[in-house]
Protein backbone atom coordinates (compact mmCIF):
# COMPACT_ATOMS: atom_id res chain seq x y z
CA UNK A 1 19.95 -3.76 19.23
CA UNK A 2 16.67 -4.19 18.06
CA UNK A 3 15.60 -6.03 15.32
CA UNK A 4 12.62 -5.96 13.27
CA UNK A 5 11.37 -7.72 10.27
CA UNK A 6 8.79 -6.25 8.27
CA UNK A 7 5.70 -7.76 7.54
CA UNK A 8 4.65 -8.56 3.75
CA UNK A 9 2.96 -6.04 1.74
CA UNK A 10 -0.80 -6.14 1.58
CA UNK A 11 -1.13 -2.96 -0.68
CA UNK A 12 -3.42 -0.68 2.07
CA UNK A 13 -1.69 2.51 0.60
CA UNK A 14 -1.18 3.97 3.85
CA UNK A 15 2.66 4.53 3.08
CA UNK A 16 1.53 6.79 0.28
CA UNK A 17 -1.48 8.38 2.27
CA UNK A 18 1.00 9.44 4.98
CA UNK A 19 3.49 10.76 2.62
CA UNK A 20 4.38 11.77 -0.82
CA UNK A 21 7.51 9.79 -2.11
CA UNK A 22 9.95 11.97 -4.31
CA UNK A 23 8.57 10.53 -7.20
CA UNK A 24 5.18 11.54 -6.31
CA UNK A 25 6.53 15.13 -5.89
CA UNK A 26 8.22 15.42 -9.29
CA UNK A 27 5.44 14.14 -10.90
CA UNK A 28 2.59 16.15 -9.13
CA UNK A 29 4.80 19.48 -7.51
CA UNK A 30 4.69 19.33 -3.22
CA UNK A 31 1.33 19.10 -1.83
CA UNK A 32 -0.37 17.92 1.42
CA UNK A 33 -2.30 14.93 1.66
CA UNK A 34 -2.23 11.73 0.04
CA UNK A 35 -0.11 11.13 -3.22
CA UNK A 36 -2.27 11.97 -6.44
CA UNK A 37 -0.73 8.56 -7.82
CA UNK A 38 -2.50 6.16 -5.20
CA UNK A 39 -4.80 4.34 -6.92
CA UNK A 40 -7.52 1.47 -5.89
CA UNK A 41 -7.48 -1.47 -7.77
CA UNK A 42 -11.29 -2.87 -6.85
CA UNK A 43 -9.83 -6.73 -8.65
CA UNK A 44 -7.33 -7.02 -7.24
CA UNK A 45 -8.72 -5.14 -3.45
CA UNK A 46 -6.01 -3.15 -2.66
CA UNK A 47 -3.46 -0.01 -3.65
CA UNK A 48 -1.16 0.72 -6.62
CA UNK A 49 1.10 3.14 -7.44
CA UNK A 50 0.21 4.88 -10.54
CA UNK A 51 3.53 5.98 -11.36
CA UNK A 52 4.91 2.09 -11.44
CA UNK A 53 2.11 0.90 -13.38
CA UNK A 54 2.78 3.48 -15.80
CA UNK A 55 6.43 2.64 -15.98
CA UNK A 56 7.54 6.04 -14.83
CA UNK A 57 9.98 4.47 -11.73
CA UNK A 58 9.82 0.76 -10.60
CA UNK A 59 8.48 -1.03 -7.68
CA UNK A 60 11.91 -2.14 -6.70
CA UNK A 61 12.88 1.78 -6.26
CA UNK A 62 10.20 2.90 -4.18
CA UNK A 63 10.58 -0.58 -2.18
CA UNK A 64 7.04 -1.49 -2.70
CA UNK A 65 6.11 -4.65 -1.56
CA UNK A 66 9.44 -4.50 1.03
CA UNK A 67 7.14 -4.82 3.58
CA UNK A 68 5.41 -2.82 6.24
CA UNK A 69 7.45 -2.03 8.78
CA UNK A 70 5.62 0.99 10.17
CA UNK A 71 3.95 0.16 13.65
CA UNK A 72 1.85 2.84 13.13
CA UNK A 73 -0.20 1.63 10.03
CA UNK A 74 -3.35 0.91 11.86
CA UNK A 75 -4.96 0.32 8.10
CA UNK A 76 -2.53 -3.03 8.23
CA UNK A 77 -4.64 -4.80 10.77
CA UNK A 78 -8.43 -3.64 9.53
CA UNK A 79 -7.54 -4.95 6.07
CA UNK A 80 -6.24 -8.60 7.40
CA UNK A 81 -9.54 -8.69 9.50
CA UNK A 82 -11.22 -7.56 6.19
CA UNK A 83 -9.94 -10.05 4.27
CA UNK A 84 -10.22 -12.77 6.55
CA UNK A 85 -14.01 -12.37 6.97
CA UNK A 86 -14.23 -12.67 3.15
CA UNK A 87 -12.36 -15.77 3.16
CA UNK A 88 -14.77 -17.04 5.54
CA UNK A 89 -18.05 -15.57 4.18
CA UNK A 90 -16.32 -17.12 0.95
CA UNK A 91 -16.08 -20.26 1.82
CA UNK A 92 -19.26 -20.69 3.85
CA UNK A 93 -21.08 -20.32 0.36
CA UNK A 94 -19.89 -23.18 -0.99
């Protein structure tokens, strides 16, 4: 048996690029493409679901911020190197 933890959340919004929850789908009918809910928070630099931060179904029902357990989220890695280079450019201006 194979066992697999998932790593933490770091909000790239690929979950919701890939595919449209149900909640996304009552909310905005079926459609291709990324949810219509997915939205950028430049603050905080990374994804939120519009449809939790409007209170319409909670991040505990959508299991946001579970973890990513998809080993195809290739976004995962680019946004660690991301946001490791900032930490470093960060720091190197102090």
């Amino acid at each position: 048996m194979i066992h697999y933890r998932p790593k933490p959340c770091i909000g790239s919004g690929y979950c919701c690029n890939e595919a449209v929850c149900i909640v996304g789908v009552e909310h905005h009918g079926p459609h291709k493409g990324p949810c219509r809910s997915l939205e950028w928070d430049e603050e905080a630099g990374r994804h939120w679901c519009g449809l939790v931060r409007a209170g319409h179904v909670s991040e505990w029902e959508l299991a946001i911020g579970a973890g990513c357990c998809s080993p195809f989220n290739p976004w995962r890695q680019e946004a660690n190197e991301d946001r490791t280079k900032e930490a470093i450019d960060g720091s190197e201006k102090m």
